[in-house]
Protein backbone atom coordinates (compact mmCIF):
# COMPACT_ATOMS: atom_id res chain seq x y z
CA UNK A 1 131.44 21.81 -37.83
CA UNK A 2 127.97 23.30 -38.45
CA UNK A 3 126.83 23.77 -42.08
CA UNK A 4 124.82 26.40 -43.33
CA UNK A 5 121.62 25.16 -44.09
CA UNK A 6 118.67 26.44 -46.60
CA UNK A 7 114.97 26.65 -46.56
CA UNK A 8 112.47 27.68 -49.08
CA UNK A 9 108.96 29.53 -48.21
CA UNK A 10 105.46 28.67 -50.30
CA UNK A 11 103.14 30.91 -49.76
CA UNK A 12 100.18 29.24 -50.73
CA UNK A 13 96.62 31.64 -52.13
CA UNK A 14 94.36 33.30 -54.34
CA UNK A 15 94.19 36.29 -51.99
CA UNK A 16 97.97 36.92 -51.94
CA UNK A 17 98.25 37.18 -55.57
CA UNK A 18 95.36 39.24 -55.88
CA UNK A 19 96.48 41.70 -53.44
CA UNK A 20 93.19 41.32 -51.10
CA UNK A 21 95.73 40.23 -48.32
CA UNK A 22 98.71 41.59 -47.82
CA UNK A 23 101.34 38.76 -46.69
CA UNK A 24 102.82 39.07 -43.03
CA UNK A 25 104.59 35.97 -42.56
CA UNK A 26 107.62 35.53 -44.92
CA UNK A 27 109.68 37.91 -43.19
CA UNK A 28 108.87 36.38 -39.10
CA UNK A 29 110.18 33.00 -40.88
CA UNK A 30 112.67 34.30 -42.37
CA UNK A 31 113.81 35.90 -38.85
CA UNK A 32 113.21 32.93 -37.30
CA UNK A 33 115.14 30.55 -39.15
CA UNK A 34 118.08 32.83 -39.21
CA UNK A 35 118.29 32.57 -35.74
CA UNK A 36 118.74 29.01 -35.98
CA UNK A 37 121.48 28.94 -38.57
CA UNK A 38 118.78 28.58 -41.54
CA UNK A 39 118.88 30.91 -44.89
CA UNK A 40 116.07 31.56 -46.79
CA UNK A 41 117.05 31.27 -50.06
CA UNK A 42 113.81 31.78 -51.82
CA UNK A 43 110.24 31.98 -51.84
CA UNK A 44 107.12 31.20 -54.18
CA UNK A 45 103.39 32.41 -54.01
CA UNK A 46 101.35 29.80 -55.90
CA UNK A 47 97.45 29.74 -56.12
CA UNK A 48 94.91 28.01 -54.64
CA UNK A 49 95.87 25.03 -57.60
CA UNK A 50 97.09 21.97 -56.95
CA UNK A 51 99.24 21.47 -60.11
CA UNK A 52 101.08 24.47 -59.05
CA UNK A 53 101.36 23.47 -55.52
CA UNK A 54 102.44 20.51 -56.04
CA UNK A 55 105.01 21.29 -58.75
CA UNK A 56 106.42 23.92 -56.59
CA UNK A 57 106.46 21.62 -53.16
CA UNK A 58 108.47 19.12 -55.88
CA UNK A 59 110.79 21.72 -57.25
CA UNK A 60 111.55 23.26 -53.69
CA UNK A 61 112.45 20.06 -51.34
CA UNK A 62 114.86 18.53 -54.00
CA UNK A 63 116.82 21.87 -53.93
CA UNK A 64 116.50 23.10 -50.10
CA UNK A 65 117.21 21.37 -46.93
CA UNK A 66 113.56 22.73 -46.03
CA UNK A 67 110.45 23.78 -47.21
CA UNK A 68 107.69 26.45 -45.53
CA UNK A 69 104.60 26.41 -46.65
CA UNK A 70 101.59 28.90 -45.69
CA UNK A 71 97.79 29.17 -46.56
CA UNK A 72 95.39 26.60 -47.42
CA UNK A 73 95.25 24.10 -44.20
CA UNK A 74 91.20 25.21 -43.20
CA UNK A 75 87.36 24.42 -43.17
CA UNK A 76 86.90 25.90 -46.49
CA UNK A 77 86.92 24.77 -50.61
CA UNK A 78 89.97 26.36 -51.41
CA UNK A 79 91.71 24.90 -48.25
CA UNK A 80 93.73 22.71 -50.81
CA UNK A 81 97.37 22.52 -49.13
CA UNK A 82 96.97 19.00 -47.50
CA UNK A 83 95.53 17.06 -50.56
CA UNK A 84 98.46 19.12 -52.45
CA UNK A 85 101.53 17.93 -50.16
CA UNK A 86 99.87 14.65 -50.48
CA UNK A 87 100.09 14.37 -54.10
CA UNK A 88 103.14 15.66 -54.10
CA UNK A 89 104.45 12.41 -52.22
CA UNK A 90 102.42 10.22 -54.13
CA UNK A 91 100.55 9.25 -50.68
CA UNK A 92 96.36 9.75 -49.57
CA UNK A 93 95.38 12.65 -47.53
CA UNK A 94 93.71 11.03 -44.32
CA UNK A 95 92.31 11.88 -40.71
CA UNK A 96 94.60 12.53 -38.59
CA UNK A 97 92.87 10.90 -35.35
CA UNK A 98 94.58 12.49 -32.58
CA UNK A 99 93.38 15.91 -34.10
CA UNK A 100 90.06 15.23 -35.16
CA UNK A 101 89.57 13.60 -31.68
CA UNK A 102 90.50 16.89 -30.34
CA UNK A 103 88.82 19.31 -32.52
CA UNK A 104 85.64 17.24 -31.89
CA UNK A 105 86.30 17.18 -28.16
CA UNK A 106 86.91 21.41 -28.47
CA UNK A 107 83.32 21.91 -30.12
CA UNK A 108 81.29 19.31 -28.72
CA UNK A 109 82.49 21.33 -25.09
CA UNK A 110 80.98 24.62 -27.04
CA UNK A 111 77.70 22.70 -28.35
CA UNK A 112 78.96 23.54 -32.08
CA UNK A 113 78.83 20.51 -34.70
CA UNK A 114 81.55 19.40 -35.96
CA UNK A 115 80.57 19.51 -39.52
CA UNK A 116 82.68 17.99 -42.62
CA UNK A 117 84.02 21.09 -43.46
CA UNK A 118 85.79 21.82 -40.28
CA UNK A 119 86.89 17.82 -40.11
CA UNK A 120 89.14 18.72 -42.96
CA UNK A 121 91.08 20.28 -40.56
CA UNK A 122 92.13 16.93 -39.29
CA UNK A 123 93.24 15.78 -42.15
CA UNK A 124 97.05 15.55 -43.23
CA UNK A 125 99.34 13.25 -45.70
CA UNK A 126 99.35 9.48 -44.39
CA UNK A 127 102.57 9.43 -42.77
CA UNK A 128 102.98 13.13 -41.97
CA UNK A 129 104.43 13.99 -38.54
CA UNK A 130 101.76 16.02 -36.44
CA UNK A 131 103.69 18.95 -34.39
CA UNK A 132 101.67 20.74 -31.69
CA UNK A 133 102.35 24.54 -30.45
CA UNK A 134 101.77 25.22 -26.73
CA UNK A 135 98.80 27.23 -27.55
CA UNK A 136 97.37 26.22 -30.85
CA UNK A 137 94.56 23.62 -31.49
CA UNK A 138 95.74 22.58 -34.47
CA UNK A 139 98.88 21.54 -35.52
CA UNK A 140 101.39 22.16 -37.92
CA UNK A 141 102.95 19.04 -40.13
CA UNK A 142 106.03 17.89 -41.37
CA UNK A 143 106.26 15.17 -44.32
CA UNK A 144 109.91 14.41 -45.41
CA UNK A 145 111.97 18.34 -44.93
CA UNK A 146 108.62 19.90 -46.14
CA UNK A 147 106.27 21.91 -42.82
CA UNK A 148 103.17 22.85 -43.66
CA UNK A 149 101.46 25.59 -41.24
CA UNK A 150 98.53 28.04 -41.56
CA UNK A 151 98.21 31.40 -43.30
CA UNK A 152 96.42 33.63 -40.62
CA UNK A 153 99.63 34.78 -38.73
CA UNK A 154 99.03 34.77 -35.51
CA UNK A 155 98.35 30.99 -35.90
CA UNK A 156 101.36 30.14 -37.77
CA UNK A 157 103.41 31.97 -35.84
CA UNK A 158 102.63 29.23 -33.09
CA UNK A 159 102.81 26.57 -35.34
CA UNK A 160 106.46 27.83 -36.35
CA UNK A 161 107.35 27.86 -32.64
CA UNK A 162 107.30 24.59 -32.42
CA UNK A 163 108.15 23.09 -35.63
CA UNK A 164 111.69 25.88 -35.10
CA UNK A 165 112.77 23.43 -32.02
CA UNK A 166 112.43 19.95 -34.33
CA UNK A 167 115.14 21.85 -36.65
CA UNK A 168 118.46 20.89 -37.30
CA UNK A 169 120.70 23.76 -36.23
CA UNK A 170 123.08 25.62 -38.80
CA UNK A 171 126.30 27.56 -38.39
CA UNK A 172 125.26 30.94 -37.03
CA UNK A 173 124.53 33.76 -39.61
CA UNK A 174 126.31 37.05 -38.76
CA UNK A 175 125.88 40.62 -40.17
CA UNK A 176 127.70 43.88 -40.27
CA UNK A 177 126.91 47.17 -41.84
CA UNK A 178 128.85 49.73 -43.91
CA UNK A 179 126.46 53.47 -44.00
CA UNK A 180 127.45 55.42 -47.04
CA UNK A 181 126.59 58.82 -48.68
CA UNK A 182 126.90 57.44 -52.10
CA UNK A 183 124.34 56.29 -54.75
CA UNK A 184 124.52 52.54 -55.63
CA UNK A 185 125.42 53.91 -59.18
CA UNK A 186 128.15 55.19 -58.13
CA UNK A 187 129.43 52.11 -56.21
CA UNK A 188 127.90 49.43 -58.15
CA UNK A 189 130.98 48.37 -60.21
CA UNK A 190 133.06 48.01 -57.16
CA UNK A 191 130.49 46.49 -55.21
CA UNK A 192 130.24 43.83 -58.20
CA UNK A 193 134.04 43.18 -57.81
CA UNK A 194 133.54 43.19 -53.90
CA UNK A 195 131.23 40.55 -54.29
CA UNK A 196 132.73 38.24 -57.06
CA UNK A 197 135.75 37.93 -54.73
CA UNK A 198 133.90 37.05 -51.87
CA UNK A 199 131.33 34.14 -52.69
CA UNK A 200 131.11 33.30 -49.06
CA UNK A 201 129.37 36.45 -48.16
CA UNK A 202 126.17 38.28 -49.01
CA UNK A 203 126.66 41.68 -49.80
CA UNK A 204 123.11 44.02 -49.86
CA UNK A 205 122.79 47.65 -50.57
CA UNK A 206 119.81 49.32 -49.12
CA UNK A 207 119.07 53.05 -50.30
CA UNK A 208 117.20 54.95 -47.42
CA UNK A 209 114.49 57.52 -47.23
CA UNK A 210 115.11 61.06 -46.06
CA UNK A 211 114.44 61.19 -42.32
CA UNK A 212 115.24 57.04 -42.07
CA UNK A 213 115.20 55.85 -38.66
CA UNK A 214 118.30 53.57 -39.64
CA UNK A 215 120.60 55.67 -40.90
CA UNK A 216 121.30 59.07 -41.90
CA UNK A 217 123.57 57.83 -44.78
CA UNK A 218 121.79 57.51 -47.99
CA UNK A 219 122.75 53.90 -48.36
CA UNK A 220 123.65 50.98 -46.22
CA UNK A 221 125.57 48.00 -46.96
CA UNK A 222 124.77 44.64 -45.34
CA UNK A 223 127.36 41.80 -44.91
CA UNK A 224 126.28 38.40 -43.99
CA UNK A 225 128.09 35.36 -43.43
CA UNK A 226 129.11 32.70 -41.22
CA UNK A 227 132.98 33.90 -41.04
CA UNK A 228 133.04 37.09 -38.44
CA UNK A 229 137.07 37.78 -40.17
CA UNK A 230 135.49 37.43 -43.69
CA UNK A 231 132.68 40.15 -42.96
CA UNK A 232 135.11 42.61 -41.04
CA UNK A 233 137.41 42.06 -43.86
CA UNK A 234 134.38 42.81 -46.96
CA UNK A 235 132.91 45.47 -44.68
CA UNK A 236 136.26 47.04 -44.81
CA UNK A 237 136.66 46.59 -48.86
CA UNK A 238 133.47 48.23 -49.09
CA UNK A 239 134.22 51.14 -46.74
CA UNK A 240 137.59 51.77 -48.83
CA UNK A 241 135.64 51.81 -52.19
CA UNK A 242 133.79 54.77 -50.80
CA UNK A 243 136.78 56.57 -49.18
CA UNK A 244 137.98 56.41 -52.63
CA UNK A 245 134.78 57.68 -54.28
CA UNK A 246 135.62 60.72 -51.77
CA UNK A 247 132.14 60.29 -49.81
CA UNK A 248 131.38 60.15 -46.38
CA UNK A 249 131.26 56.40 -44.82
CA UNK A 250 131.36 54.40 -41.33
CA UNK A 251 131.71 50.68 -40.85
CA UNK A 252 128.74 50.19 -37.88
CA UNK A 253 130.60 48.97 -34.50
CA UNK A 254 128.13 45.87 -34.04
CA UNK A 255 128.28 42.62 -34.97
CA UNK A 256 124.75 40.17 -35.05
């Protein structure tokens, strides 16, 4: 029998925290590794510091079956993430040869030197496990349960490609929703008794914006689990609290 398994996303940079960039990459992992059976259960943004890195790498991998990390693998000074993980295992951060050889081979083809900025590119924790994407240069790592990938999106997102298929596979996640007209003031005390008797489901209430192109209900209820009889049976708890509340409510037909 499959088990539900956990992961844990660092997002690792000054500019996050600072609000200069606006982070695009949580929720794509998070997508992703739900479709393999993987929950995020929670996620960190740490600076450019490698205290805090490596405290939170330390923290994370003792409590989730894997760690993401994000930011902080390129050319420049506050491309820290490698000598971070590194400490964090109590190993050196060293060339990776197969990837310097071909980010050397890459530039030297384009006439541009291959200066020691962009060779700490190549570098990774001794021992780390090098895992190339079908269309990215540079690859994404693994050391232990912890993957370290870029922070520009469209580059992690094909370093996540292929680190997804090295992943164990958990039992599959499934969702149903309940659409309500009811504030979650009205509901919350019965949604907190929902809940308490069901610890093998997550239960989320979602107010929506006039016009919403989900639903025309003023709140919706999300039910995820790994037990399709369990949901049905919550989704139908949570329906009846609102039938009782005398407000208008629908259990949606689809199960994902």
């Amino acid at each position: 029998m499959k088990k539900t398994l956990t992961a844990a996303v660092l997002l690792i940079g000054d500019e996050l925290l600072s609000g200069s960039i606006r982070d695009e990459n949580l929720g794509h992992i998070a997508t992703t590794l739900e479709q393999r059976g993987i929950r995020v259960r929670e996620t960190r943004i740490v600076p450019d510091i490698e205290d805090d890195i490596v405290d939170a790498v330390n923290a994370l991998r003792k409590r989730y079956d894997y760690v993401f990390t994000t930011g902080g693998v390129g050319p420049t000074h506050d491309d820290i993430t490698s000598d971070s993980i590194a400490a964090a295992f109590g190993v050196k951060n060293i060339i990776q040869q197969p990837v310097f050889d071909l980010i050397k081979g890459y530039l030297d083809g384009k006439g541009i030197e291959f200066t020691a900025a962009a060779q700490r590119m190549a570098f990774a924790p001794e021992g780390a496990e090098m895992i190339y994407g079908a269309n990215s240069m540079i690859p994404g790592y693994r050391v232990d349960n912890v993957f370290v990938m870029a922070g520009v999106p469209r580059i992690m997102k094909m370093m996540l490609s292929a680190i997804v298929e090295t992943l164990q596979i958990g039992s599959t996640i499934l969702s149903q929703e309940v659409h309500a007209d009811i504030s979650e003031g009205e509901i919350a005390a019965a949604l907190e008794e929902i809940q308490t008797a069901n610890q093998n489901v997550d239960i989320g209430s979602y107010p929506q914006d006039i016009g919403s192109t989900r639903s025309d209900y003023r709140v919706v209820f999300v039910v995820r689990g790994t037990e399709l009889d369990e949901i049905e049976q919550v989704c139908k708890s949570i329906y009846d609290a609102c039938i009782d509340l005398k407000v208008r409510a629908q259990i949606a037909v689809s199960v994902k």
